[in-house]
N, C-alpha and C. Protein backbone atom coordinates (compact mmCIF):
# COMPACT_ATOMS: atom_id res chain seq x y z
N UNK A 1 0.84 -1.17 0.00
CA UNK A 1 0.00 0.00 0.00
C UNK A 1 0.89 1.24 0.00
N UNK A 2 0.52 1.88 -1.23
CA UNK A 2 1.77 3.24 -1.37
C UNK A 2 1.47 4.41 -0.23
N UNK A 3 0.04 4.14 0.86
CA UNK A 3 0.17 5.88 1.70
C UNK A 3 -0.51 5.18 2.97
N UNK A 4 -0.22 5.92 3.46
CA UNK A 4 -0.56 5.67 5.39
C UNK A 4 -1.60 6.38 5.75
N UNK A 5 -3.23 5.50 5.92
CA UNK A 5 -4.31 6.25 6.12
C UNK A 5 -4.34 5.54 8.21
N UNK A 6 -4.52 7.17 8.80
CA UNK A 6 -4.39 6.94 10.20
C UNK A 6 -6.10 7.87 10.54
N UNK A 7 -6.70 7.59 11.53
CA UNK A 7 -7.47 8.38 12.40
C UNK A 7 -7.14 8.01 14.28
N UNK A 8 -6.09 8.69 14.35
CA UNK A 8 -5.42 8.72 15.85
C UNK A 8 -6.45 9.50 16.79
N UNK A 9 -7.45 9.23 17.60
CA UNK A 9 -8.38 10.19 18.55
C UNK A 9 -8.29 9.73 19.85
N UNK A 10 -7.62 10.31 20.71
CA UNK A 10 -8.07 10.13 22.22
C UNK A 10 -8.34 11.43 22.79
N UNK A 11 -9.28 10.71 24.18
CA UNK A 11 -9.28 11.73 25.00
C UNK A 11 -8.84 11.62 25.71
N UNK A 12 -8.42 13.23 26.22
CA UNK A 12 -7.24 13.66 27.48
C UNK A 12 -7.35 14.40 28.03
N UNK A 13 -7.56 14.08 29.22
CA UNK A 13 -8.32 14.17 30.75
C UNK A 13 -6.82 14.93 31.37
N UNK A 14 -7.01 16.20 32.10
CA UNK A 14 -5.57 16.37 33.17
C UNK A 14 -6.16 17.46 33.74
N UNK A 15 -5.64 18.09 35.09
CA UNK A 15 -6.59 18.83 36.30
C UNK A 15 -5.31 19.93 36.11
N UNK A 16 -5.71 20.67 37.03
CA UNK A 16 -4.65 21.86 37.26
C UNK A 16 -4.28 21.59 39.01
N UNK A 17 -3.19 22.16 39.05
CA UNK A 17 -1.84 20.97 40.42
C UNK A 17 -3.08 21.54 41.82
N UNK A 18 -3.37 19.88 42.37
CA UNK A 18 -3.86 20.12 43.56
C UNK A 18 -5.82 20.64 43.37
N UNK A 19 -5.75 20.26 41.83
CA UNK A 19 -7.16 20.57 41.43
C UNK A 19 -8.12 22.05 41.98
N UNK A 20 -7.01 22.75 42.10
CA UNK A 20 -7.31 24.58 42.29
C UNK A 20 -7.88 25.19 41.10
N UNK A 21 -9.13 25.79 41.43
CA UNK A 21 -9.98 26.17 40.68
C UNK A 21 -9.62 27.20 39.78
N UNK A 22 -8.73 27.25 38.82
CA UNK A 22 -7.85 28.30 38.11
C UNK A 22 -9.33 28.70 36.90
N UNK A 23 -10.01 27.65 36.60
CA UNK A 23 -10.29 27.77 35.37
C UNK A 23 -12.55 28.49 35.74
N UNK A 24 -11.73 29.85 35.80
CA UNK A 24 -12.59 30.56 36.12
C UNK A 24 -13.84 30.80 34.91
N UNK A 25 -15.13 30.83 34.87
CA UNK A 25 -15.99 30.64 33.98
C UNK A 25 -15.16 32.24 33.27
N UNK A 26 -15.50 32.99 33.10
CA UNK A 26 -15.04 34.29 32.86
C UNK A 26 -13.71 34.21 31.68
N UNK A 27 -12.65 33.22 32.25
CA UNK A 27 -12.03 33.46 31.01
C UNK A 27 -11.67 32.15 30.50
N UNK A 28 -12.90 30.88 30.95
CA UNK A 28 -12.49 29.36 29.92
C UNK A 28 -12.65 29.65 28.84
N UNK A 29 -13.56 30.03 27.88
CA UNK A 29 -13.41 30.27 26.77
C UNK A 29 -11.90 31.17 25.94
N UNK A 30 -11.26 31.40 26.44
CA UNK A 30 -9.94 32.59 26.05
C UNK A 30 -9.30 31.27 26.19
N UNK A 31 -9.51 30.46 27.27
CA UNK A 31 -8.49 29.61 27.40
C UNK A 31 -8.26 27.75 26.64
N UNK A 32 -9.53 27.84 26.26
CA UNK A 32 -10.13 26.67 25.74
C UNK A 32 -9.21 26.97 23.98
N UNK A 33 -9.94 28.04 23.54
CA UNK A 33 -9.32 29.30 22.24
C UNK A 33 -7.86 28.65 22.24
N UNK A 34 -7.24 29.03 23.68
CA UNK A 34 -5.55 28.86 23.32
C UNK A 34 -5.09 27.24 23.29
N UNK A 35 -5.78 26.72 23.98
CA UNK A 35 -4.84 25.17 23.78
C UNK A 35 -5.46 24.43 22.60
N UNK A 36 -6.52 24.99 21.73
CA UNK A 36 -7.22 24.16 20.44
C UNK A 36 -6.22 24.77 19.82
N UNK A 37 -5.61 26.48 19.56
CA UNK A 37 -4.79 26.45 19.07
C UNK A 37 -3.09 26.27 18.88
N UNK A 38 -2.72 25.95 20.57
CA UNK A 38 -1.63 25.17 20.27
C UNK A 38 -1.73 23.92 19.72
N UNK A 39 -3.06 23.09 19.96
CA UNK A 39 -2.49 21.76 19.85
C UNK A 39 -2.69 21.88 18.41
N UNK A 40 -3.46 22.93 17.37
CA UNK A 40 -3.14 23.05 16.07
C UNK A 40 -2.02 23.39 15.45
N UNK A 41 -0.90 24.19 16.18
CA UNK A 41 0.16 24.78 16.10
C UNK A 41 1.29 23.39 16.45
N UNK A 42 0.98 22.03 17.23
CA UNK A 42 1.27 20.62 17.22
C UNK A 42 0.84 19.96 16.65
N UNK A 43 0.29 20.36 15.28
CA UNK A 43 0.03 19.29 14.43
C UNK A 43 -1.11 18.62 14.70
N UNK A 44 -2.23 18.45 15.81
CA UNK A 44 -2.95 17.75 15.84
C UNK A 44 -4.54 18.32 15.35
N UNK A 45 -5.31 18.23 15.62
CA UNK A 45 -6.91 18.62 15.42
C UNK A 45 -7.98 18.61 16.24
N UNK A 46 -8.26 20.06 17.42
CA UNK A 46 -8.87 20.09 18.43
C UNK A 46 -10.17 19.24 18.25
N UNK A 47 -11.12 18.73 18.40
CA UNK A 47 -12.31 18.19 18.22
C UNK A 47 -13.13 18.62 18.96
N UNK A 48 -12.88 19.09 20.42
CA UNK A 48 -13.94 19.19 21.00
C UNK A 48 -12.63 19.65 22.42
N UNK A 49 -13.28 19.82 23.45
CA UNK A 49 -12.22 20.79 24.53
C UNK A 49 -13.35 21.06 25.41
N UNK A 50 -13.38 20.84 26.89
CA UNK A 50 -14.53 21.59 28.27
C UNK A 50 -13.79 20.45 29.02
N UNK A 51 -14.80 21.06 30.11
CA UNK A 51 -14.33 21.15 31.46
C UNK A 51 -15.04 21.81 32.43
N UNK A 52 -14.69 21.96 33.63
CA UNK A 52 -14.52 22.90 35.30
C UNK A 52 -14.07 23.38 35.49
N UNK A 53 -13.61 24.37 36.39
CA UNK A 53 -12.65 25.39 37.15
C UNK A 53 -11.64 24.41 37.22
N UNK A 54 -11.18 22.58 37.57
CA UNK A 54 -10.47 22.39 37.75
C UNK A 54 -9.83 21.55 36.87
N UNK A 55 -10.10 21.27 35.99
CA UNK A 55 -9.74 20.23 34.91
C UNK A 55 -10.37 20.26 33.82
N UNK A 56 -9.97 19.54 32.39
CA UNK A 56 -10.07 19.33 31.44
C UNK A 56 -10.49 18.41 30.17
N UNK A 57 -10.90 18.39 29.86
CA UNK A 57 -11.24 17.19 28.73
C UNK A 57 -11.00 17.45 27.43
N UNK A 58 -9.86 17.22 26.37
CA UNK A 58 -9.90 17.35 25.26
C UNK A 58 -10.20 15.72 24.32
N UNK A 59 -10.82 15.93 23.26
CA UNK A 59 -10.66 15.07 22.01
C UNK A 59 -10.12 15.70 21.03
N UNK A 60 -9.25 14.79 20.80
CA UNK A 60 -7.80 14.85 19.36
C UNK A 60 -7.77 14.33 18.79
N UNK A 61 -7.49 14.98 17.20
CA UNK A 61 -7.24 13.99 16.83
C UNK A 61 -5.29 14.42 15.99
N UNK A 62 -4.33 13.35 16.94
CA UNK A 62 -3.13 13.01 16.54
C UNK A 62 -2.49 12.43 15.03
N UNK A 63 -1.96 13.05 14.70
CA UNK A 63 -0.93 12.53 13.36
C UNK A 63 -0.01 10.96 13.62
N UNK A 64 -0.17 10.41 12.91
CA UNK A 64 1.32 9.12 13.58
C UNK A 64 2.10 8.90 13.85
N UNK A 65 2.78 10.29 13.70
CA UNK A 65 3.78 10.66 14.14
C UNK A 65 4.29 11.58 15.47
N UNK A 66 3.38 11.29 16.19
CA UNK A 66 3.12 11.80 17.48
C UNK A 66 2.73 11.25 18.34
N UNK A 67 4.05 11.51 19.31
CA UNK A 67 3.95 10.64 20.64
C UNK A 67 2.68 11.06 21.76
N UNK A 68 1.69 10.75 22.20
CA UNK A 68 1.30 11.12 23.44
C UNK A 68 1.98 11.94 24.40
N UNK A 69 3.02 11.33 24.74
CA UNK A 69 3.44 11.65 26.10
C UNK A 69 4.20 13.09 25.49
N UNK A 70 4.88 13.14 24.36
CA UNK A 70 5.42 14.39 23.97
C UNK A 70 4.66 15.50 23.43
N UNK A 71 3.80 15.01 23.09
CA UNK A 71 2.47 16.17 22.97
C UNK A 71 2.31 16.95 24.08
N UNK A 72 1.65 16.39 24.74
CA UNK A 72 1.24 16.85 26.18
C UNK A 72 2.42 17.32 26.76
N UNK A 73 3.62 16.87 26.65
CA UNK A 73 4.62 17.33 27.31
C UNK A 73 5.13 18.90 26.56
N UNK A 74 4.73 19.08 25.35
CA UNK A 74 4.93 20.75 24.78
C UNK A 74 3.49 21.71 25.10
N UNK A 75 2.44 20.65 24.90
CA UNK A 75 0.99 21.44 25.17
C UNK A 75 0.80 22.08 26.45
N UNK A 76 1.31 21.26 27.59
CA UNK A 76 0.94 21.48 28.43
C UNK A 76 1.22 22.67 29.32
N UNK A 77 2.98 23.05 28.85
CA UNK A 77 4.01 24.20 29.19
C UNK A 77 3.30 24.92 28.14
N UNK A 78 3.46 24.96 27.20
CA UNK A 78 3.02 26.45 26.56
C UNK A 78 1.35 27.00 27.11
N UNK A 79 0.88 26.08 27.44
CA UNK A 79 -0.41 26.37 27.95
C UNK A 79 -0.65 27.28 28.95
N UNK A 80 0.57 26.08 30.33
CA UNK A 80 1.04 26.93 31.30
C UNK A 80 1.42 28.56 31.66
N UNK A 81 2.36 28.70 30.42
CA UNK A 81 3.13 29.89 30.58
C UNK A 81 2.14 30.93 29.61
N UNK A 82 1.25 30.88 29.13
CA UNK A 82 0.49 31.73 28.64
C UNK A 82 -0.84 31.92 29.72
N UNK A 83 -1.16 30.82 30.82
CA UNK A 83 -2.15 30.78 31.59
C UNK A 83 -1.62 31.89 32.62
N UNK A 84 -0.52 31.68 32.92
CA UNK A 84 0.23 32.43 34.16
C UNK A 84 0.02 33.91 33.65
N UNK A 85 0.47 34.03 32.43
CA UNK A 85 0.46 35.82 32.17
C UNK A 85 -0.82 36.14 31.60
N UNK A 86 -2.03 35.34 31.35
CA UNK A 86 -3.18 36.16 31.13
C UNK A 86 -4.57 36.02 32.08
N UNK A 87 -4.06 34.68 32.56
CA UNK A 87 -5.00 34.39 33.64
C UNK A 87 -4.78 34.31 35.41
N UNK A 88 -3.95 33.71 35.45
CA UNK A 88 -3.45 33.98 36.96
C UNK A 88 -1.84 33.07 37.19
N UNK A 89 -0.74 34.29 37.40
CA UNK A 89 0.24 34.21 38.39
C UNK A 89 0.42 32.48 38.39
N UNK A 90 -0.04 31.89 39.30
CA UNK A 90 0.23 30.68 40.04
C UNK A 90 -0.21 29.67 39.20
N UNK A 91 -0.72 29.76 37.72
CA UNK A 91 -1.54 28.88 36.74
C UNK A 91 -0.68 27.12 36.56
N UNK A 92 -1.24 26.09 37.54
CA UNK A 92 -0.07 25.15 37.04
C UNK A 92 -1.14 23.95 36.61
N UNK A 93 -0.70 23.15 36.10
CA UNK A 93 -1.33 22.02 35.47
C UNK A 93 -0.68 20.43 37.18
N UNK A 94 -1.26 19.71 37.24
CA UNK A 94 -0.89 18.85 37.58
C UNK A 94 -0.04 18.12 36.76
N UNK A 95 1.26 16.89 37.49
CA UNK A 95 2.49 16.45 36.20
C UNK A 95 1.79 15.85 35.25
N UNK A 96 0.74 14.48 35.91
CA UNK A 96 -0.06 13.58 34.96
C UNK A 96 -1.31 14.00 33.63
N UNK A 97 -1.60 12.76 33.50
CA UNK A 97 -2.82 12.92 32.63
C UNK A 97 -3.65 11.37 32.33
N UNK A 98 -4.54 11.57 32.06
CA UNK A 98 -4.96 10.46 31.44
C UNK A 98 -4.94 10.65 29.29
N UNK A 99 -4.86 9.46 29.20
CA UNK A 99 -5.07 9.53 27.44
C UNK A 99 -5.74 8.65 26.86
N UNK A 100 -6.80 8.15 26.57
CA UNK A 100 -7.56 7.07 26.49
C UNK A 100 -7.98 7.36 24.45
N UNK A 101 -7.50 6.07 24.33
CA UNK A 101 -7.97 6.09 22.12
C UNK A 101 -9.65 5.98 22.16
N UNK A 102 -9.85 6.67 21.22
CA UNK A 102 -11.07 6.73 21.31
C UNK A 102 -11.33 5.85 19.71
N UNK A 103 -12.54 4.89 18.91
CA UNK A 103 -12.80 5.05 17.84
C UNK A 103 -13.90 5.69 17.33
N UNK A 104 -13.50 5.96 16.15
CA UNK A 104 -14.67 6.43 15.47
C UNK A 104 -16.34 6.41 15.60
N UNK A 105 -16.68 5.44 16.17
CA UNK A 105 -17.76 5.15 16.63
C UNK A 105 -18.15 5.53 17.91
N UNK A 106 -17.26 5.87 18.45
CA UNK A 106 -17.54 6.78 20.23
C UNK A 106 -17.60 8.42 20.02
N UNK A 107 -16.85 8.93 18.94
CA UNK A 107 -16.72 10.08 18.46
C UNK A 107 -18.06 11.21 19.18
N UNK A 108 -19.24 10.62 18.69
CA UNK A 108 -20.45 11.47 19.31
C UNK A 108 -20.27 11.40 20.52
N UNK A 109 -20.13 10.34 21.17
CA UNK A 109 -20.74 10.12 22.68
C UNK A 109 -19.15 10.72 23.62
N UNK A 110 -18.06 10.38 23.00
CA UNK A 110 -17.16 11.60 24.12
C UNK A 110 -17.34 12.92 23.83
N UNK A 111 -17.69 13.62 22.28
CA UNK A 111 -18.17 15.09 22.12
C UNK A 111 -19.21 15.54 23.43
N UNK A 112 -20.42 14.45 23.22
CA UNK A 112 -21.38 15.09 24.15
C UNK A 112 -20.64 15.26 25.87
N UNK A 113 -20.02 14.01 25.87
CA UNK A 113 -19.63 13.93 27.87
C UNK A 113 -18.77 15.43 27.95
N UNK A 114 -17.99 15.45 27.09
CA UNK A 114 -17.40 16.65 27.46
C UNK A 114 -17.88 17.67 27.05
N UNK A 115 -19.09 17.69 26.69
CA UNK A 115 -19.76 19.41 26.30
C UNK A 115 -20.89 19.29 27.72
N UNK A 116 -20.96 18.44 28.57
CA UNK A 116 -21.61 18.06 29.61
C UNK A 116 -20.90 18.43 30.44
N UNK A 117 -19.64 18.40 30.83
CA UNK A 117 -19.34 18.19 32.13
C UNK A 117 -19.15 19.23 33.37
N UNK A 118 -20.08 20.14 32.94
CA UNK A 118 -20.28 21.20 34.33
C UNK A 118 -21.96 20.57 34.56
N UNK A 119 -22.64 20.09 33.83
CA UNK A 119 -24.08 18.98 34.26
C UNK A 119 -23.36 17.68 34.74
N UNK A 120 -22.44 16.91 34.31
CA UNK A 120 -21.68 15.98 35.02
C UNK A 120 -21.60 16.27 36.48
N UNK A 121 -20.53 17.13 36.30
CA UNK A 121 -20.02 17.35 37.43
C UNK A 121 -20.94 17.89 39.07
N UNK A 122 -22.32 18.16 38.20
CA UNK A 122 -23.12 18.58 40.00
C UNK A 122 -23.44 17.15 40.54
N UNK A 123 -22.76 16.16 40.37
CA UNK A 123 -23.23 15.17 40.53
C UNK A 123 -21.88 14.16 40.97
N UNK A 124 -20.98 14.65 40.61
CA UNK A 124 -19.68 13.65 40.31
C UNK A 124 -18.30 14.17 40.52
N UNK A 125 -17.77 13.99 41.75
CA UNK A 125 -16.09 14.95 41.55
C UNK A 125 -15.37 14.27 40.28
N UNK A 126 -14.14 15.25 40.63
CA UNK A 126 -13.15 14.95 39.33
C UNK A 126 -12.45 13.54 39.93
N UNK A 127 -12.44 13.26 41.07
CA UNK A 127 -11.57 11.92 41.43
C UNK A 127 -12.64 10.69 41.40
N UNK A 128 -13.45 11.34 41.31
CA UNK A 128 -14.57 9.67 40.80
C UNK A 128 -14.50 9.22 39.43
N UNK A 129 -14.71 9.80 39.19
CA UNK A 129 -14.94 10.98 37.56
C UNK A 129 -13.47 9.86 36.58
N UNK A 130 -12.67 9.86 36.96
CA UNK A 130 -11.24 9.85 36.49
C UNK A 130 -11.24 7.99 37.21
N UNK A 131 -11.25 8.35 37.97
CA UNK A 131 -11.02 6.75 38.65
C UNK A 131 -12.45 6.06 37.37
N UNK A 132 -13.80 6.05 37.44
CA UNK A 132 -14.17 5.42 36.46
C UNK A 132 -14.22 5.57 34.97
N UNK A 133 -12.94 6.30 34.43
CA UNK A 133 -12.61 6.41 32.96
C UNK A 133 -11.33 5.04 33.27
N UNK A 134 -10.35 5.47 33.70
CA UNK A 134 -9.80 4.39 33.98
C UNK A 134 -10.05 2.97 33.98
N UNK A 135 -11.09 2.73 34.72
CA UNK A 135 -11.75 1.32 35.15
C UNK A 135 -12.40 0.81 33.74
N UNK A 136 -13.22 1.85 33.12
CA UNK A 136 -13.74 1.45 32.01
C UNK A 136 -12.75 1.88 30.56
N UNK A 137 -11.59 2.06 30.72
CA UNK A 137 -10.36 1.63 30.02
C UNK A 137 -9.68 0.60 30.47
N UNK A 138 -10.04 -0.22 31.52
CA UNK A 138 -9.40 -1.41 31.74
C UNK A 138 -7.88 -0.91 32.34
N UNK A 139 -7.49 0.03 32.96
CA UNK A 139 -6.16 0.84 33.35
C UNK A 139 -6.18 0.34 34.78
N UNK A 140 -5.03 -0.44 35.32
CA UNK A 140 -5.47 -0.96 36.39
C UNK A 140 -4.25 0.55 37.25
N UNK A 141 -4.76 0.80 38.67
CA UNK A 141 -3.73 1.64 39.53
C UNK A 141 -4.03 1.62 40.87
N UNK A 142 -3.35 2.34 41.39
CA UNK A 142 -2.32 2.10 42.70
C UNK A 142 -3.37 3.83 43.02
N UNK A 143 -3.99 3.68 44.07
CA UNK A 143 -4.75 4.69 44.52
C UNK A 143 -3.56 5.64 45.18
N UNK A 144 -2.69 5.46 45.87
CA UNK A 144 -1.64 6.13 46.62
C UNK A 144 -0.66 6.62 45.29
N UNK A 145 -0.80 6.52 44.14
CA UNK A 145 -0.53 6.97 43.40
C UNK A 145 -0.97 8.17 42.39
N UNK A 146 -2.56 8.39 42.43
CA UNK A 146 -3.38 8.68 41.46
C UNK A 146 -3.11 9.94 41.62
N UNK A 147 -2.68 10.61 42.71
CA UNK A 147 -2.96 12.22 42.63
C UNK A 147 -1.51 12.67 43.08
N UNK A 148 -1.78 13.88 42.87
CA UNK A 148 -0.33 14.37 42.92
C UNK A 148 -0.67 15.68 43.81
């Protein structure tokens, strides 16, 4: 086969350090704006992006030539250092993340959870929340581990 047909989509779940409510209704949208367009400025394809004051939910979709862990590892600093000077001083991300592949056929149903999750969330913290994405990714862990 002469060309490489890929559709790379996960979602990626990560809080801000100590799950401090940085992500003030007032300026998520400015901020939602900036990481669809870094992660366009990384090559990838925002799909969808929400959240809480304390965390995040994006769907991506990744090139094949792109590592997870190095994605997130440029997204996450430039994110940072633009959060600090337009939104607040102390703006930090927690180290981790979750990254779960999504297929094509889930496509609708993670769009909707994450255009939900301030209706989620009157119902559900972020550490339940995260512990059963995990479980229903089959991700087995070490609870004395999960948070930082």
């Amino acid at each position: 086969m002469p060309h490489t047909y890929t559709n790379l989509l996960y979602h990626i779940v990560f809080s801000t350090k100590e799950r401090f409510p940085f992500i003030k209704p007032e300026f998520e949208e400015r901020l939602y704006e900036y990481i669809g367009g870094t992660i366009r400025g990384l090559g990838g394809v925002c799909l969808e992006i929400g959240g809480i004051a304390d965390h995040v939910h994006i769907l991506s979709k990744l090139k094949p030539t792109t590592q997870v862990s190095k994605f997130l590892g440029e997204l996450k600093p430039s994110v940072t250092n633009w959060a600090r000077s337009t939104l607040h001083p102390k703006f930090e991300w927690q180290d981790g993340y979750g990254a779960f592949s999504v297929g094509e056929s889930q496509v609708l149903g993670v769009r909707k959870y994450i255009r939900n999750q301030k209706v989620h969330h009157k119902q559900m913290t972020f550490d339940d929340e995260f512990r059963d994405i995990l479980v229903s990714a089959g991700i087995e862990f070490d609870e004395r581990f999960l948070w930082n």
